[in-house]
Protein backbone atom coordinates (compact mmCIF):
# COMPACT_ATOMS: atom_id res chain seq x y z
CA UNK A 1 57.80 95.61 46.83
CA UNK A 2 54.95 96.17 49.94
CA UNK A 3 55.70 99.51 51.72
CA UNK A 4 55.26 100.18 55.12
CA UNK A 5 53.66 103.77 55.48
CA UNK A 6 54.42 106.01 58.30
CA UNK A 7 51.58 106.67 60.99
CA UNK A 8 49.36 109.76 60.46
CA UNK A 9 51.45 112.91 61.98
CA UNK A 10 48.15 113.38 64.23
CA UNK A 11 48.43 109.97 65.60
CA UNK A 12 52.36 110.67 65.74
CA UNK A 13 52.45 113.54 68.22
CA UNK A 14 50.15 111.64 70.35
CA UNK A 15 53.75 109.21 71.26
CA UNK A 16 54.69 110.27 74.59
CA UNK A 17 58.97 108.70 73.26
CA UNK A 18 61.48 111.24 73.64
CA UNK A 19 61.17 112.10 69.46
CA UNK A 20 57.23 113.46 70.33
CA UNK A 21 57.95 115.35 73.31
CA UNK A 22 61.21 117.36 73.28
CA UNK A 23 60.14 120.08 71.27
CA UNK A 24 57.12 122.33 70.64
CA UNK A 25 54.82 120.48 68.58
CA UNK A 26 54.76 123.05 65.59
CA UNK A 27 58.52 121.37 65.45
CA UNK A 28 59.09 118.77 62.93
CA UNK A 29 61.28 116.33 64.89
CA UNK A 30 63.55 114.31 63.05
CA UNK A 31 66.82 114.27 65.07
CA UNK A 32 65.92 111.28 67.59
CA UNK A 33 66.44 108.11 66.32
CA UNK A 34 62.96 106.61 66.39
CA UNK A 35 60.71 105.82 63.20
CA UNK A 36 57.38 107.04 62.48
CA UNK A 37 56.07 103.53 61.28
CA UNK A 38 53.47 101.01 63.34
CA UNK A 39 54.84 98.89 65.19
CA UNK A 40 55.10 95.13 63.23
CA UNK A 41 52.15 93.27 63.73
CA UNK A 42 54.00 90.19 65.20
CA UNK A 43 55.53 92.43 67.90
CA UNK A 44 52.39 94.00 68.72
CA UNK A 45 50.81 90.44 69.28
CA UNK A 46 53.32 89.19 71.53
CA UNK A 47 53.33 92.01 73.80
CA UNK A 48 49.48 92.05 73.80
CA UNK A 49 49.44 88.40 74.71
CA UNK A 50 52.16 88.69 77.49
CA UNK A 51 49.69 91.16 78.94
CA UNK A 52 46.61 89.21 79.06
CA UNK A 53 48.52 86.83 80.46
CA UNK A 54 50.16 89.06 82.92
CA UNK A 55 53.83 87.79 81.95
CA UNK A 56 55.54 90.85 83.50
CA UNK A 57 57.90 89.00 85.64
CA UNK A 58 61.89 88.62 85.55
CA UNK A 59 63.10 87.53 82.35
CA UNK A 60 64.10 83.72 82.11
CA UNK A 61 67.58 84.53 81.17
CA UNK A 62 69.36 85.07 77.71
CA UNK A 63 69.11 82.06 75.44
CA UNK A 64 65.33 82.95 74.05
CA UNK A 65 66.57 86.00 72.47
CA UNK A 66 69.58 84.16 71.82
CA UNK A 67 68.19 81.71 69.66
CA UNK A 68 65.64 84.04 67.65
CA UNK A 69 68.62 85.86 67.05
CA UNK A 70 70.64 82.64 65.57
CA UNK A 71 67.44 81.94 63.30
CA UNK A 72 67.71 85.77 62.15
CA UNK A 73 71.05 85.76 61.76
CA UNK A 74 71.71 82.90 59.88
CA UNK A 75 68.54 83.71 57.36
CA UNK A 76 69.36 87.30 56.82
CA UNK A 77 72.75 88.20 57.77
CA UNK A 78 74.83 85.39 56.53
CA UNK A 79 76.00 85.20 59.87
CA UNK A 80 76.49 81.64 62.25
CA UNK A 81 75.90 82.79 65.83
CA UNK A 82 75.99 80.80 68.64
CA UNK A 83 73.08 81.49 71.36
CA UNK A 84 75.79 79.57 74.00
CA UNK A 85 77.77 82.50 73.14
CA UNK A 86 75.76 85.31 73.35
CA UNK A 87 74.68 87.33 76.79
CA UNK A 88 71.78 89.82 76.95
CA UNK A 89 71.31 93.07 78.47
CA UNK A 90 68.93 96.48 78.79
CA UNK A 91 71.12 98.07 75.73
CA UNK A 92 73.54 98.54 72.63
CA UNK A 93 75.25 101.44 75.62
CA UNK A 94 75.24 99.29 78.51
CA UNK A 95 76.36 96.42 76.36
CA UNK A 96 79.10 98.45 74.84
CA UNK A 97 80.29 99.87 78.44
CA UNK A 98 80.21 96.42 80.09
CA UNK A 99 82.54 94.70 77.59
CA UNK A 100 85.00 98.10 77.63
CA UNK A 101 85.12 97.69 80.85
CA UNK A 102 86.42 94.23 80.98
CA UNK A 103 89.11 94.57 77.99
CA UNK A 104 90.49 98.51 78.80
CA UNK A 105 91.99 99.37 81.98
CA UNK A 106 91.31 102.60 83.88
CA UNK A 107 93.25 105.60 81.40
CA UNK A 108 93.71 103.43 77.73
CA UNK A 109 92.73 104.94 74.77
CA UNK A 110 89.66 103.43 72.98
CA UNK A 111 89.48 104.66 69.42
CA UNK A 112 86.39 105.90 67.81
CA UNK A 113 86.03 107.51 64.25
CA UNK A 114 83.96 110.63 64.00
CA UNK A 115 81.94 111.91 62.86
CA UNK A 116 80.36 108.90 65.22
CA UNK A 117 76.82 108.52 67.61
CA UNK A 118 77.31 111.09 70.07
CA UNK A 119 77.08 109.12 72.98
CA UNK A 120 80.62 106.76 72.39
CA UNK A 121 82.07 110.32 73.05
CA UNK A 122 80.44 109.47 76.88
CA UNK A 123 80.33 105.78 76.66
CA UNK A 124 84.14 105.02 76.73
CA UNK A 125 84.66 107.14 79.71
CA UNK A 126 81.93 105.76 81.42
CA UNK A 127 84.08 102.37 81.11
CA UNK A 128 87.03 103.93 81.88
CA UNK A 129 88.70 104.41 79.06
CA UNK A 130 90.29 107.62 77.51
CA UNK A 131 88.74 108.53 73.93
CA UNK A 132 91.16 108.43 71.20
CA UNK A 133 89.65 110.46 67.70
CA UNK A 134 90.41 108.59 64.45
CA UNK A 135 88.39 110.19 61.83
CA UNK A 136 86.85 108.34 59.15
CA UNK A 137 88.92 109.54 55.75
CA UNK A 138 86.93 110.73 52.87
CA UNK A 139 83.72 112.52 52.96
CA UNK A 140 80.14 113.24 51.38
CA UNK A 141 81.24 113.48 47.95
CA UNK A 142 84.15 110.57 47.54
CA UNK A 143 82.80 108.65 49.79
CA UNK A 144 83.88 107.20 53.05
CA UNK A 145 86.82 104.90 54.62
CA UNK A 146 88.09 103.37 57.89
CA UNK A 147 91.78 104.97 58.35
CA UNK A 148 93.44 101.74 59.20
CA UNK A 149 96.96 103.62 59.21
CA UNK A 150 95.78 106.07 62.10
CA UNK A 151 94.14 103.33 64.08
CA UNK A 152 97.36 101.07 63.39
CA UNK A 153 99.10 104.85 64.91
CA UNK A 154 96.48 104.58 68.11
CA UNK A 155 96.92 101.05 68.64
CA UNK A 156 100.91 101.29 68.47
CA UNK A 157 100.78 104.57 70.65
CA UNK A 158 98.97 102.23 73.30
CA UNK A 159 94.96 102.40 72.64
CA UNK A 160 93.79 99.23 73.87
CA UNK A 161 90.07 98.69 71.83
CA UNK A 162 88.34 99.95 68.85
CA UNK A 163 84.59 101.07 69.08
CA UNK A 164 83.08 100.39 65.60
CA UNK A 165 80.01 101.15 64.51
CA UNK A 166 78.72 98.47 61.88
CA UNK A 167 77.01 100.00 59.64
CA UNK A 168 78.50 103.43 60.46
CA UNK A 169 76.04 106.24 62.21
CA UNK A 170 75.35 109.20 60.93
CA UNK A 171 76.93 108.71 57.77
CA UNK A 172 75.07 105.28 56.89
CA UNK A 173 78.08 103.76 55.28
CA UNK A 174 78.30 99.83 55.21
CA UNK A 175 81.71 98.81 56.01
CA UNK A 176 82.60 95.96 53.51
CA UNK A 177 84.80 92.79 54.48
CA UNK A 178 87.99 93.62 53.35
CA UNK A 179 88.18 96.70 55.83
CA UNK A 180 87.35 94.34 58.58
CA UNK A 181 89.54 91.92 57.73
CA UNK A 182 92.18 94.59 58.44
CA UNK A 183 90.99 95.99 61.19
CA UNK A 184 90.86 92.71 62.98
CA UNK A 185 94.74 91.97 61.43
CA UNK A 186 95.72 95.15 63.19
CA UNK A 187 93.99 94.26 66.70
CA UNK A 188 95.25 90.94 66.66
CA UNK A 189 99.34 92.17 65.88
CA UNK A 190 98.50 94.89 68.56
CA UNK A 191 96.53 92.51 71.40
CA UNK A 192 93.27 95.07 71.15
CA UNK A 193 89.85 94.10 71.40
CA UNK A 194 87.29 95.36 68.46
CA UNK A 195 83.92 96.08 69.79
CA UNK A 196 81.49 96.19 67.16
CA UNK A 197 78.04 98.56 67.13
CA UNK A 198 75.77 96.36 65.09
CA UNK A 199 72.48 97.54 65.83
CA UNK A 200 71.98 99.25 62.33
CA UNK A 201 72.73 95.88 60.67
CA UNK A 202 69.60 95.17 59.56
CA UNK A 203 68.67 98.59 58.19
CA UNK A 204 71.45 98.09 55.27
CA UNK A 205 69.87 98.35 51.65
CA UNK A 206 69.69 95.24 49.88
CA UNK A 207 71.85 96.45 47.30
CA UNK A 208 74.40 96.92 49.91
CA UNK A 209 74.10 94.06 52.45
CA UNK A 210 76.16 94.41 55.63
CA UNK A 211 79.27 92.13 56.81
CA UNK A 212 79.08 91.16 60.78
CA UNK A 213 82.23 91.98 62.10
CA UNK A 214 82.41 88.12 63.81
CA UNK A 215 82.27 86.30 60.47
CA UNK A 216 85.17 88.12 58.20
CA UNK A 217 88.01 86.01 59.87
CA UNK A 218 89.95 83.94 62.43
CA UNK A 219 91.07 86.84 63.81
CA UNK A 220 87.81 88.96 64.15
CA UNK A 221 86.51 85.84 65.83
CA UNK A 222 89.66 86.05 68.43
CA UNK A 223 89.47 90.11 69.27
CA UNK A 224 86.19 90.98 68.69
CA UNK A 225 83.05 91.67 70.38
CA UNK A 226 79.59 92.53 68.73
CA UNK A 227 76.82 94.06 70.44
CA UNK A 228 73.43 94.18 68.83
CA UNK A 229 69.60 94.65 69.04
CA UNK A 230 66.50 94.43 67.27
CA UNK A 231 65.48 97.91 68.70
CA UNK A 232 66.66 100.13 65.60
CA UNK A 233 65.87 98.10 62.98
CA UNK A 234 62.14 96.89 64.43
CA UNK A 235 61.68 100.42 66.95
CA UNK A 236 61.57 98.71 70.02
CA UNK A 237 63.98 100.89 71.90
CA UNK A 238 61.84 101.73 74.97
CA UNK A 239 61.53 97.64 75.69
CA UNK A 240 65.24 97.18 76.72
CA UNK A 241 66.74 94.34 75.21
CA UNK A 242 69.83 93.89 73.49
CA UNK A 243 72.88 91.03 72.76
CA UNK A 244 76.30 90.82 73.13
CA UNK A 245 78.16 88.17 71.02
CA UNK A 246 81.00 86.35 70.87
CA UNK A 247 82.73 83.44 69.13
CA UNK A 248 86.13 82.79 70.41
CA UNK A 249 87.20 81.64 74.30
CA UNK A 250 88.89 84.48 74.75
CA UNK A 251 85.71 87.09 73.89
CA UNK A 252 83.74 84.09 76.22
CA UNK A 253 85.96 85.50 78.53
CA UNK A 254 84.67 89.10 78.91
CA UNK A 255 80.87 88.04 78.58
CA UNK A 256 82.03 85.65 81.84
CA UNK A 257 83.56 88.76 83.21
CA UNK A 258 80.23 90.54 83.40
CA UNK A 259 78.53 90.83 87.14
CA UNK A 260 75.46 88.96 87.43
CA UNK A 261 73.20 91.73 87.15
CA UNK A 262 73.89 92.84 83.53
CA UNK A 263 71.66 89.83 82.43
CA UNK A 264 69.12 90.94 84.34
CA UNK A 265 68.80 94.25 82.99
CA UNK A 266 66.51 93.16 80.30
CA UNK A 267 63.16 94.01 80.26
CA UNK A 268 60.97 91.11 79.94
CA UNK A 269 58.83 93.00 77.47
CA UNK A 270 62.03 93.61 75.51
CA UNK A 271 62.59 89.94 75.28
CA UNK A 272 59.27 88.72 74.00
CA UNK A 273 59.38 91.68 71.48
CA UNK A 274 62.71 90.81 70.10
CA UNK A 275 61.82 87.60 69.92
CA UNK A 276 58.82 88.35 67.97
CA UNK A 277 61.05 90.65 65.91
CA UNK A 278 63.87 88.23 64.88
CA UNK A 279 61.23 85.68 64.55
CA UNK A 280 58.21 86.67 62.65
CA UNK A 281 59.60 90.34 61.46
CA UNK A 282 60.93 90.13 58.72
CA UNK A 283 58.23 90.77 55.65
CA UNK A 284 57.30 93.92 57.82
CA UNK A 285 61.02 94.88 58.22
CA UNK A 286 61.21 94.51 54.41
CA UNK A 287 58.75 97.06 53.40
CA UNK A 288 60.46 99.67 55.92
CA UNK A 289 63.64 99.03 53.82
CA UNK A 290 61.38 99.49 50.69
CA UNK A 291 59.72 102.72 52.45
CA UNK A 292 63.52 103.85 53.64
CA UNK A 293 64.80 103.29 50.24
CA UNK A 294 62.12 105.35 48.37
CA UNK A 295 62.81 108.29 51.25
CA UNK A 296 66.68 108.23 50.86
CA UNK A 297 66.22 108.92 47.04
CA UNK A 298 63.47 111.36 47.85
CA UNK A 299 65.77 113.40 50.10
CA UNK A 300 68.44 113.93 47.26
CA UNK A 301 65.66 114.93 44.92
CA UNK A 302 64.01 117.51 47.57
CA UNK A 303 67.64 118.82 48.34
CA UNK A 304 68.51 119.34 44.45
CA UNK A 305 65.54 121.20 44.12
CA UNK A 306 65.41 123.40 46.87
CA UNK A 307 68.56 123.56 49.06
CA UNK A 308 71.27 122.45 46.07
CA UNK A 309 73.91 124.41 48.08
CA UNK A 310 73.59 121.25 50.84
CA UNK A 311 75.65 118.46 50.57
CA UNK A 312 73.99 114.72 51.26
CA UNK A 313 75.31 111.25 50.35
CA UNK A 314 72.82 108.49 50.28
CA UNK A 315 73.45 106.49 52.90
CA UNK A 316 73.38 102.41 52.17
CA UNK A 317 72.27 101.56 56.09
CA UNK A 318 70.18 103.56 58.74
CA UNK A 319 67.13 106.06 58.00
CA UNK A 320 69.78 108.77 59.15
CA UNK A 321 71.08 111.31 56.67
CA UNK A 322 74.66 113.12 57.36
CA UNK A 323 73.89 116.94 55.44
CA UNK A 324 76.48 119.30 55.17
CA UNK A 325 74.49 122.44 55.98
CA UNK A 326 77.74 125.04 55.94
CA UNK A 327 76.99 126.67 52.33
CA UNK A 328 73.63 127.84 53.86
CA UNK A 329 75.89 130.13 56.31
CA UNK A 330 74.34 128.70 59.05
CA UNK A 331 77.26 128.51 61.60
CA UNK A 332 78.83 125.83 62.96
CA UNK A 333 75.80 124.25 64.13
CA UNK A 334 73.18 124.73 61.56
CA UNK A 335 70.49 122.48 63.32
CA UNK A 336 70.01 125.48 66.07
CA UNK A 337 69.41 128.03 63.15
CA UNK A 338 66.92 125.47 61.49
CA UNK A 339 65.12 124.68 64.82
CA UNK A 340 64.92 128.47 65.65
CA UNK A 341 63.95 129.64 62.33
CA UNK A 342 62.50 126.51 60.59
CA UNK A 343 60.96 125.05 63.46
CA UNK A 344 62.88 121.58 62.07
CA UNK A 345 64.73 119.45 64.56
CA UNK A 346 68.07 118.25 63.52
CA UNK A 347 70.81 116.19 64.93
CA UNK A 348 73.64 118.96 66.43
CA UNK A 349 76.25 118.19 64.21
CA UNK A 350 79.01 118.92 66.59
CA UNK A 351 77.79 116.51 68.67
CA UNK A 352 79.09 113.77 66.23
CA UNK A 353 82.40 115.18 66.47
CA UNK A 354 83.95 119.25 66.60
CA UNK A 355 85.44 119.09 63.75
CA UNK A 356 84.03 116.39 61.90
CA UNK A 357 80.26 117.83 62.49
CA UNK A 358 81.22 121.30 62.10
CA UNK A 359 78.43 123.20 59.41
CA UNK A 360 76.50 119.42 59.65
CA UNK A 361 73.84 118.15 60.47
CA UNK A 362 71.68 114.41 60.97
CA UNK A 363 67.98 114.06 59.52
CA UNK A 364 65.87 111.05 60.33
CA UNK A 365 64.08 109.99 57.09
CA UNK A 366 62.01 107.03 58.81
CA UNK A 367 59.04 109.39 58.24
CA UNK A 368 56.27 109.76 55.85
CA UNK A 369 57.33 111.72 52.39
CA UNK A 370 55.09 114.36 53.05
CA UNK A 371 57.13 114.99 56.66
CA UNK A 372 60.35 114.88 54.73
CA UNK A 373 58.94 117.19 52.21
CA UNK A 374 57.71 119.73 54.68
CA UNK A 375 60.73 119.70 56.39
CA UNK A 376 62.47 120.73 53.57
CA UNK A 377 60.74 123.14 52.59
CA UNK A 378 60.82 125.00 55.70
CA UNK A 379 64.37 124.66 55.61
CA UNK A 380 64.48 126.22 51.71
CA UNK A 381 62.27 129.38 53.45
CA UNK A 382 64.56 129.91 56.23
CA UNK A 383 67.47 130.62 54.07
């Protein structure tokens, strides 16, 4: 399988994107959630054409993206989107806060499941809503699941939605049909809206494909709302684009809800990239996957050999690695220790939840092996 190789770290800290300039550069960063690779060729053509062109106007509107995304959906997700059905905006966040906002009212609970992306914790308020903690059960050795009896609790007790993230970040795990099958049964018997994350779709492992939430049922169709990008999965972040999707009258409803200008907020730039992306991406996306897959394994190698006391589960989605840091004695948030002492940059684990990110920590792996095996290293030496 063709690999993808990370830029040169010299050409790296030339970036001027958040993950290149928040920290000293004798810092390894690898808590944002950017990836070291090049950007795909096709991308990089499109963009460079829309500049000689000088196509940096307003965008012409949704369906574009729309229908690159149907082709990409249909061809590598299994999944039968409809670009009538689908508005765009600047973001996965904005996205996420516009359709909470038109299915919670001012002061009902939205549930999320921590350890979770740090920013729901902000994002539900923003709409409105009141956050309502339903932690994933399990952990990094058995393995993770939804608690569909405490969201069934939430929902009963008056929660209105369900923030999902599909596949789950920072603990990579792939959420399999059955689970959303249930959690869509439960919405439905409790009138609740699902809104589904889905930006890390495409970064599953093969061996692990992911389910969109939209296609398990009848009833995910009814309550649910998905909200996805190409930006994770092809690195286009800074270009603002992103979808929201439906597939029943009723979710129609909220996109119809929107005001006018959440359309709008996409960048033209991050239409004719994602475009590009869902288009004529996908033999660069699959040697990331092959370069992801070969760091994930990596990781567990570098970790048995010179931090065994830390505790990692390989995740099947994302380049993000959830590392239980707390035999190391490190406190409760180990990534300050490791940026102080191992001049490493971590994800705060805390962040992802008090008590669910309590001794943890999140590691990007979208970097080259000999990044990944640095930063380990310095970590082994700080001890």
């Amino acid at each position: 399988m063709h690999r993808v190789p990370a830029d040169p770290i010299d050409l790296l800290r030339t970036r001027t994107s958040a993950k290149w300039r928040l920290y000293p550069e004798d810092v390894l960063p690898l808590p944002v959630a950017e990836t070291d690779y090049p950007l795909a060729e096709p991308i990089a053509d499109a963009l460079h054409a829309a500049i000689r062109r000088s196509d940096t106007g307003y965008i012409s509107g949704s369906r574009p993206v729309a229908e690159a995304f149907q082709e990409f959906a249909a061809a590598r997700l299994g999944w039968d989107v409809d670009p009538g059905r689908v508005t765009c905006t600047a973001d996965v966040s904005m996205g996420i806060v516009e359709v909470l906002r038109q299915v919670v009212e001012p002061g009902e609970g939205v549930v999320i499941m921590p350890p979770i992306y740090p920013p729901f914790f902000d994002l539900v308020p923003e709409a409105g809503g009141v956050v309502v903690e339903v932690p994933m059960l399990g952990g990094i050795d058995e393995g993770w699941s939804v608690d569909l009896a405490g969201i069934d609790a939430a929902l009963e007790a008056g929660a209105r939605a369900v923030l999902l993230c599909n596949p789950h970040n920072p603990i990579g795990h792939v959420h399999d049909a059955g689970t959303l099958r249930a959690l869509a049964e439960l919405a439905e018997r409790h009138g609740a809206t699902v809104v589904s994350d889905e930006v890390h779709g495409p970064l599953s492992q093969p061996a692990t494909p992911y389910t969109p939430f939209l296609t398990v049922s009848d009833a995910a169709r009814e309550v649910g709302v998905a909200v996805t990008a190409a930006t994770k999965a092809f690195n286009i972040a800074g270009l603002k684009a992103a979808l929201v999707v439906t597939a029943s009258e009723r979710g129609d409803r909220v996109r119809a809800g929107f005001p006018y200008e959440v359309e709008w907020r996409m960048s033209q730039f991050g239409s004719i990239a994602s475009v590009a992306a869902f288009r004529h991406g996908g033999t660069w996306l699959d040697g990331v996957l092959a370069s992801l897959d070969d760091n994930r394994r990596l990781l567990a190698d570098l970790l048995a050999d010179e931090l065994p006391g830390v505790r990692y589960r390989m995740p099947d989605a994302t380049y993000l690695a959830w590392l239980d840091l707390s035999a190391l004695g490190w406190g409760d948030d180990p990534a300050a220790y490791a940026l102080e002492q191992a001049r490493v940059a971590l994800g705060v684990g805390p962040d992802f939840g008090a008590s669910a990110g309590r001794g943890h920590a999140r590691l990007n792996f979208a970097c080259s092996p000999e990044v990944l095996g640095e930063a380990i290293t310095r970590l082994a030496d700080a001890r």
